[in-house]
C-alpha atoms as a PDB file:
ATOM      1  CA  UNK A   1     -13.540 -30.460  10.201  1.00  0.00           C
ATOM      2  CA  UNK A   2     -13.762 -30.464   6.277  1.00  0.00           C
ATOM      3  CA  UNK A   3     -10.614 -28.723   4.383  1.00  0.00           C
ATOM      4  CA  UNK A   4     -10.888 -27.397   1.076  1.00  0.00           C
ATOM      5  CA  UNK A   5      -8.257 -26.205  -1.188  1.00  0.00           C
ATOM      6  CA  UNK A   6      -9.058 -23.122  -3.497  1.00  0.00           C
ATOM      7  CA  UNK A   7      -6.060 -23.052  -5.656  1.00  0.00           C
ATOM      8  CA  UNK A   8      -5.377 -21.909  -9.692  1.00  0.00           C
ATOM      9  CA  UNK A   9      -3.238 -19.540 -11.501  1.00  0.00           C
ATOM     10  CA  UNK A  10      -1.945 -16.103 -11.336  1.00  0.00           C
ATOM     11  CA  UNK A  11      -5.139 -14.034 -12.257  1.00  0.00           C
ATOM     12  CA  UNK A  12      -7.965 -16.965 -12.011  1.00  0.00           C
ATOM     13  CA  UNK A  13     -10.149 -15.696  -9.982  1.00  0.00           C
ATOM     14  CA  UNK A  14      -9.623 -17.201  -6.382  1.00  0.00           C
ATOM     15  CA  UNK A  15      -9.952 -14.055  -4.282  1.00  0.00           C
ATOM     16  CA  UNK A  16     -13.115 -13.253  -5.881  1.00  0.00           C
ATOM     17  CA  UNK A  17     -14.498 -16.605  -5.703  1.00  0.00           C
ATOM     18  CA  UNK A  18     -13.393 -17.212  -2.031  1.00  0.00           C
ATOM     19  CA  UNK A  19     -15.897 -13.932  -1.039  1.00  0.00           C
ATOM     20  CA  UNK A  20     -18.754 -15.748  -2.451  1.00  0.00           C
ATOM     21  CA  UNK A  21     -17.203 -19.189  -0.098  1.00  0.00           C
ATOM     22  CA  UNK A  22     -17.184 -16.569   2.894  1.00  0.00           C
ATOM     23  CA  UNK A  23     -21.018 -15.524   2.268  1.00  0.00           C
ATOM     24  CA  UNK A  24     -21.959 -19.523   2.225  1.00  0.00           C
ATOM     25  CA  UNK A  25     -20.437 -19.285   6.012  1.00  0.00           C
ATOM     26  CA  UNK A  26     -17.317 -20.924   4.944  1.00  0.00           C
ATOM     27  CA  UNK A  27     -14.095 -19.371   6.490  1.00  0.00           C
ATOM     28  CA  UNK A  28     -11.343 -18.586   4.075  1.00  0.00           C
ATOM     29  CA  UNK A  29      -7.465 -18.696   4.766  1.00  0.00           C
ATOM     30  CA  UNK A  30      -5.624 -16.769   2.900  1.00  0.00           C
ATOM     31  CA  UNK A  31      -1.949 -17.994   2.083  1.00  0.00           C
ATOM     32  CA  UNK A  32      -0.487 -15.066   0.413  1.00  0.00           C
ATOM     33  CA  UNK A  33      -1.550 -12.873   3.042  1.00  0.00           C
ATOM     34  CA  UNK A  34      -0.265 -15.331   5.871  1.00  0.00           C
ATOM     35  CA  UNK A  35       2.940 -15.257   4.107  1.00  0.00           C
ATOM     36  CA  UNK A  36       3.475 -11.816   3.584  1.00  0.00           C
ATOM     37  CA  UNK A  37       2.870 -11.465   7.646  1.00  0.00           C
ATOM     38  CA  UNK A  38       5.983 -14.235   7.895  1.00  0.00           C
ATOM     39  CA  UNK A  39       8.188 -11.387   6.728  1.00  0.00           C
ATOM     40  CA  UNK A  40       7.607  -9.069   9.293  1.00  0.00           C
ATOM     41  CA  UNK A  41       8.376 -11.615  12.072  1.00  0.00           C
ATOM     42  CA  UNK A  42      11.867 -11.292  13.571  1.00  0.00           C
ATOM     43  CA  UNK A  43      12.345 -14.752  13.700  1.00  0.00           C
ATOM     44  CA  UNK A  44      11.526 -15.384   9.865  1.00  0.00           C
ATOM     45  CA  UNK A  45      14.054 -12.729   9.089  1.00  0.00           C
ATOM     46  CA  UNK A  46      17.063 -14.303  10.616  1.00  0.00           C
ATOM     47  CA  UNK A  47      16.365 -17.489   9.296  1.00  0.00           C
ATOM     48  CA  UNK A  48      15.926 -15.806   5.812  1.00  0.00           C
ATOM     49  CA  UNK A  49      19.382 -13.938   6.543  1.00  0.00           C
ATOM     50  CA  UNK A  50      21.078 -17.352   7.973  1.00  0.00           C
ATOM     51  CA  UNK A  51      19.560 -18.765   4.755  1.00  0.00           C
ATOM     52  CA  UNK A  52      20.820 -16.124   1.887  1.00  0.00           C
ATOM     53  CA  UNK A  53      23.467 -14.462   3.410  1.00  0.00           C
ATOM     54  CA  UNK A  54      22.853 -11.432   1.717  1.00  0.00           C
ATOM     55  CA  UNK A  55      23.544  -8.061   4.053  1.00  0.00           C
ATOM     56  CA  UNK A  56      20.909  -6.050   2.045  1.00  0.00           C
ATOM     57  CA  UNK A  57      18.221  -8.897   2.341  1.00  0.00           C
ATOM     58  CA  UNK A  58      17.014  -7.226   6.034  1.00  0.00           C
ATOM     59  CA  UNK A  59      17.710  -3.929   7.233  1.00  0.00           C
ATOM     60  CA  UNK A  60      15.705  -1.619   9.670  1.00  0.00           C
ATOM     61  CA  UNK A  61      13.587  -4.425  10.719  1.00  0.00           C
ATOM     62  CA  UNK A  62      12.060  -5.314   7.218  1.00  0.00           C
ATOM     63  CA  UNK A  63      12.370  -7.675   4.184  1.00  0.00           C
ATOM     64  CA  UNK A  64      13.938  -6.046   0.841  1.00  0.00           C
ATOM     65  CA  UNK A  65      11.348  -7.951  -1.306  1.00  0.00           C
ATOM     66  CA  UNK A  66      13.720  -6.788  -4.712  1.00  0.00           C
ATOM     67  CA  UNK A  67      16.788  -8.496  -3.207  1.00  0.00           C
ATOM     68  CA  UNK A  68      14.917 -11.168  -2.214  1.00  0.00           C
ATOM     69  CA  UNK A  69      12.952 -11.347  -5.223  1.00  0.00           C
ATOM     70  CA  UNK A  70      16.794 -11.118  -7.208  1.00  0.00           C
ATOM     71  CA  UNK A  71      17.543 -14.341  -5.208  1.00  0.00           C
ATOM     72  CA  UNK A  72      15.381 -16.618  -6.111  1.00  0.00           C
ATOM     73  CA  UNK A  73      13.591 -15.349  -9.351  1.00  0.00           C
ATOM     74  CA  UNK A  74      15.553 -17.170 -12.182  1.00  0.00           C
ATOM     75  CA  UNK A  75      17.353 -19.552  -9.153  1.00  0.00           C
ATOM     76  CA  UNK A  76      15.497 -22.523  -9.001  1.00  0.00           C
ATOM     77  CA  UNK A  77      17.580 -23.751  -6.400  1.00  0.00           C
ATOM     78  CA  UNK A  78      17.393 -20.505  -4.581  1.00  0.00           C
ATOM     79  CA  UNK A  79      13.209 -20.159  -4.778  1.00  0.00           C
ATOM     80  CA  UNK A  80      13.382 -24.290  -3.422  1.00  0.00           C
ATOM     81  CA  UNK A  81      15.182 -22.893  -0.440  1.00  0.00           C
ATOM     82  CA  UNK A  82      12.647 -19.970   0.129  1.00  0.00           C
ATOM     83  CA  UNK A  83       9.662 -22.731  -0.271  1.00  0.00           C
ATOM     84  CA  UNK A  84      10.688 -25.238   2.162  1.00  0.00           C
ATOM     85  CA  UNK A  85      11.093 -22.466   4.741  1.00  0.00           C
ATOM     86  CA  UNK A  86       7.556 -20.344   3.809  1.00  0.00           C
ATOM     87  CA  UNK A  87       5.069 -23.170   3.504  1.00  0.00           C
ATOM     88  CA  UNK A  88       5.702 -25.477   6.546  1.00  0.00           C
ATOM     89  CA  UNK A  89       5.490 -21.729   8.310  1.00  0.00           C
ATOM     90  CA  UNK A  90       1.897 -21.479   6.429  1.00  0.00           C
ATOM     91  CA  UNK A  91       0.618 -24.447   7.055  1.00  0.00           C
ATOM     92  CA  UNK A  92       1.765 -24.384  10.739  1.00  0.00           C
ATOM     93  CA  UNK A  93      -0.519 -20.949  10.831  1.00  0.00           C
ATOM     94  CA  UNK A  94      -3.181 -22.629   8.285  1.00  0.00           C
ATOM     95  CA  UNK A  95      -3.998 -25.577  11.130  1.00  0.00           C
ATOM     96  CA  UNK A  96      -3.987 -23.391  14.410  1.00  0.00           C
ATOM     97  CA  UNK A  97      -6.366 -20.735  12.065  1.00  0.00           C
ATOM     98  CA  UNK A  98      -8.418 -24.258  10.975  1.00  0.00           C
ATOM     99  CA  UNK A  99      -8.812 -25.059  14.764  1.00  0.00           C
ATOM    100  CA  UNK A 100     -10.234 -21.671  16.105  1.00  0.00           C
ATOM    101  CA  UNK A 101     -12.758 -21.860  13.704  1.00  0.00           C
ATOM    102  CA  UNK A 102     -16.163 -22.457  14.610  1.00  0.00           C
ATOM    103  CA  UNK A 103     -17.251 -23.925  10.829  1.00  0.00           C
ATOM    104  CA  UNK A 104     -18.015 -26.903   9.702  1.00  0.00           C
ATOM    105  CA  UNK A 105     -15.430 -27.198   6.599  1.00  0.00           C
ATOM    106  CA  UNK A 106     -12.811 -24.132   6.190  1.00  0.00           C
ATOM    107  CA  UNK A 107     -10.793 -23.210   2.897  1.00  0.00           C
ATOM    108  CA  UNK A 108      -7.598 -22.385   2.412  1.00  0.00           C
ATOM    109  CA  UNK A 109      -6.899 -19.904  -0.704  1.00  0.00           C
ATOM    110  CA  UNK A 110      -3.413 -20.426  -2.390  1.00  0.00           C
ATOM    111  CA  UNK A 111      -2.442 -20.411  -5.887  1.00  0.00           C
ATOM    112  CA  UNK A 112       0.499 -23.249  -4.748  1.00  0.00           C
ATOM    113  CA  UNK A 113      -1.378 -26.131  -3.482  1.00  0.00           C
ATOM    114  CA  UNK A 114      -0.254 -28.712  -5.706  1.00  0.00           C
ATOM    115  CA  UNK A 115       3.568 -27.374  -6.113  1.00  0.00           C
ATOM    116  CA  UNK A 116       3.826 -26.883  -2.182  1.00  0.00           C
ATOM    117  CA  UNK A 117       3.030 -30.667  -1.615  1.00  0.00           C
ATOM    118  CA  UNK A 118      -0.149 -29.377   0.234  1.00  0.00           C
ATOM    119  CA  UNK A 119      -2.716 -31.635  -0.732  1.00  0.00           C
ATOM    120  CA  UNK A 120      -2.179 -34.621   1.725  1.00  0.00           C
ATOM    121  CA  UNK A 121      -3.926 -31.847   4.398  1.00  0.00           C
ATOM    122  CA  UNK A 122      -7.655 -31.346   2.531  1.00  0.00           C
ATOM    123  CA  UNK A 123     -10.410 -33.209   1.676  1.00  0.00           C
ATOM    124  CA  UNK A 124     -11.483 -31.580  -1.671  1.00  0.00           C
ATOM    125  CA  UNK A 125      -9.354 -29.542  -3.933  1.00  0.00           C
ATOM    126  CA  UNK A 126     -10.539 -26.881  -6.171  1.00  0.00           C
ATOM    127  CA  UNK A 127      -8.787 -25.421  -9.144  1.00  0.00           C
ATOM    128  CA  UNK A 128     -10.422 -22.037 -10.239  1.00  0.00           C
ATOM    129  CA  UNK A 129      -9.389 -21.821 -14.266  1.00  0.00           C
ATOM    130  CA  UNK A 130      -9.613 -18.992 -16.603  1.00  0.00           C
ATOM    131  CA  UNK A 131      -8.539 -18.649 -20.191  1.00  0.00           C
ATOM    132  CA  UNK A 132      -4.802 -17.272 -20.373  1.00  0.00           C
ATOM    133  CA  UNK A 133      -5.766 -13.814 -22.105  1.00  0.00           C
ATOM    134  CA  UNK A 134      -8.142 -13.138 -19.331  1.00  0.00           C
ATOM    135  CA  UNK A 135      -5.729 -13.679 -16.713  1.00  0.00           C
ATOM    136  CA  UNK A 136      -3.207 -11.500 -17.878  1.00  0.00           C
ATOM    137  CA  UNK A 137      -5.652  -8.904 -18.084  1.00  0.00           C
ATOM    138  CA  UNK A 138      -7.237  -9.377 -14.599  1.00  0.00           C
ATOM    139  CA  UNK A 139      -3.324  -9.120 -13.424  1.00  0.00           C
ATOM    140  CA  UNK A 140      -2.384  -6.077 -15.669  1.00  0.00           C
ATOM    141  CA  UNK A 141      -5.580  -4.705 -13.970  1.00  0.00           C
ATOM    142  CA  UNK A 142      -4.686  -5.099 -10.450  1.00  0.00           C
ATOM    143  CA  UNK A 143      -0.803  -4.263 -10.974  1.00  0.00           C
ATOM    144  CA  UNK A 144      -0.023  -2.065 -13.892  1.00  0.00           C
ATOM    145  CA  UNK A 145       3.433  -1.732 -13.162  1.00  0.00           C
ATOM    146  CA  UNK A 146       3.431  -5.533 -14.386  1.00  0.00           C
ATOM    147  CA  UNK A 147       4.401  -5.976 -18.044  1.00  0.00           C
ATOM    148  CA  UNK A 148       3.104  -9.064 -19.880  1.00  0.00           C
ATOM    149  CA  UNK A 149       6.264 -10.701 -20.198  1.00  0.00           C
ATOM    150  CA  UNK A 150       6.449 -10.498 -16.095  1.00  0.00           C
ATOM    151  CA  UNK A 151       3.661 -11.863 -15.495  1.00  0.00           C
ATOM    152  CA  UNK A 152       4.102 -14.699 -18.146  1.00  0.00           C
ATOM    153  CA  UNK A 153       7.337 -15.284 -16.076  1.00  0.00           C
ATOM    154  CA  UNK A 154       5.550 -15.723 -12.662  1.00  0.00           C
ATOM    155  CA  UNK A 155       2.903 -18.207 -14.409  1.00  0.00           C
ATOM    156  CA  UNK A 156       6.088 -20.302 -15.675  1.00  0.00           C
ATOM    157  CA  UNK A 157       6.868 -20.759 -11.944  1.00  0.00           C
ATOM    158  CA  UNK A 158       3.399 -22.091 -11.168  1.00  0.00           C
ATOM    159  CA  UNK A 159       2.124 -25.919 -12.360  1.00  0.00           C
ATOM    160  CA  UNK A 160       0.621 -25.483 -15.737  1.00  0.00           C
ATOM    161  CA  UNK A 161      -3.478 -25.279 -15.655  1.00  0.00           C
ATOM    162  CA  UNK A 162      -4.105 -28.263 -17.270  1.00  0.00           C
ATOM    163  CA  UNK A 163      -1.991 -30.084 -14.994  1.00  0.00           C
ATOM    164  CA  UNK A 164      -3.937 -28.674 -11.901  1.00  0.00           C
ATOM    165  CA  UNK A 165      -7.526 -29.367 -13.416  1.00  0.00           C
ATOM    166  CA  UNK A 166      -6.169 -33.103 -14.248  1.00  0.00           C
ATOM    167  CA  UNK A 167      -5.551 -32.942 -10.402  1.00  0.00           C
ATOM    168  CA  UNK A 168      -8.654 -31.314  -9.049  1.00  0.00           C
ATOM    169  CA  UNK A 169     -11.864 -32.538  -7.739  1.00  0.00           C
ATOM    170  CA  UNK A 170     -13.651 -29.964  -9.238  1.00  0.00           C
ATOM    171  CA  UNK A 171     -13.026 -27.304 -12.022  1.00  0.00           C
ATOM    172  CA  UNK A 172     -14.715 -23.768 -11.714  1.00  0.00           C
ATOM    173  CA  UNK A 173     -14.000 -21.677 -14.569  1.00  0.00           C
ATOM    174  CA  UNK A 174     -14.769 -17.942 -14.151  1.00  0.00           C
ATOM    175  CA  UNK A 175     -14.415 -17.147 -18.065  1.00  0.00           C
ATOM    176  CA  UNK A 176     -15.390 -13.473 -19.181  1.00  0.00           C
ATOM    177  CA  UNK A 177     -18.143 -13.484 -16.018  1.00  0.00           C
ATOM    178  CA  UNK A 178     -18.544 -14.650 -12.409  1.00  0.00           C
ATOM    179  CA  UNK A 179     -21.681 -15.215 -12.175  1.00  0.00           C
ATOM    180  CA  UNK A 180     -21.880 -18.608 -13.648  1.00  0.00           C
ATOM    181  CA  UNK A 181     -19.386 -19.450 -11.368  1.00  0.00           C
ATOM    182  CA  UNK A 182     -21.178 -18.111  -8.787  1.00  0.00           C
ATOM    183  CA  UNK A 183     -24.152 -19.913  -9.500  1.00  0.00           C
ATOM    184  CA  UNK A 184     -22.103 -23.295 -10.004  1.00  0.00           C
ATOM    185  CA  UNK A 185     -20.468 -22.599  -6.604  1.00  0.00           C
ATOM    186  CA  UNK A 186     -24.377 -22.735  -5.202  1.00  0.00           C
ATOM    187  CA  UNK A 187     -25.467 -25.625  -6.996  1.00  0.00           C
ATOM    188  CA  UNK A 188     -22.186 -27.888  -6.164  1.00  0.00           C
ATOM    189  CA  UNK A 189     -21.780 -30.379  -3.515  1.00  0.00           C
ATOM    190  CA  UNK A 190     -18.645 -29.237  -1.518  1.00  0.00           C
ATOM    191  CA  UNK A 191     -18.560 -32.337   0.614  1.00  0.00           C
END
């Protein structure tokens, strides 16, 4: 079965690009999502607790994402130990997903590809770019509560863009419109 990575930035466009991968009749994975499911599984939480040793991290059953987000936003060291215990836990779920699939290729969404050490597992990578102005705006859009300088902070945590399109085998950018993309993403050989 073919793999493809859809990765980029905060606010590139991956979500809405991955729709128009689903309506080709390719399946999409979706890490976030996965990930955010991690968190309500009993077993992630005492590892997370055994991990940060923080009594407020877990109580009633659930994740305090703003003490967790406290512990490792602004500690490197901290969001290293959160990493190597969330993405072997994704990718374990990304394969068994890959292998129910009855697809040809399937894609995996995920804006961490490259800084997860994830792309040893697919056979194309694809970095969805936008300019930065764009992609604060698509992010202010979606979560208003977000001030510029936060989400300038979360994109400082991610592998610059250039860096990512050095590393891809193929660039779409999504610009002020989709539908060039969209009509790229038709034209392009994805194997």
């Amino acid at each position: 079965m073919y793999k493809i990575a859809l990765t980029g930035g905060i606010g590139t466009g991956k979500t809405y690009l991955s729709k128009h991968f689903i309506q080709m009749g390719i399946p999409v994975f979706y890490a976030d999502d996965e990930a955010k499911k991690l968190y309500e599984d009993a077993t992630f939480q005492q590892k997370l607790m055994e991990l940060f040793d923080d009594p407020d991290l877990v109580s009633d059953q659930k994740v305090n994402i703003a003490v967790l987000s406290k512990l490792v936003f602004g500690n490197e060291e901290n969001l290293q130990k959160l990493n190597r215990l969330v993405h072997p836990a994704v990718m374990e779920r990304f394969v068994c997903w890959a292998e129910e699939q009855q697809a040809p290729a399937v894609m995996m969404e995920s804006a961490i590809v490259f800084e997860a050490g994830l792309t040893d597992y697919f056979d194309k990578i694809i970095v969805v770019n936008a300019p930065l102005e764009l992609r604060i705006q698509r992010v202010q859009e979606r979560n208003p509560h977000l001030s510029r300088e936060d989400i300038l902070q979360r994109m400082s945590h991610q592998m610059p863009q250039e860096e990512k399109c050095q590393r891809a085998d193929l660039v779409i950018c999504t610009g002020e419109t989709y539908t060039m993309s969209r009509n790229f993403i038709h034209g392009e050989s994805l194997f």
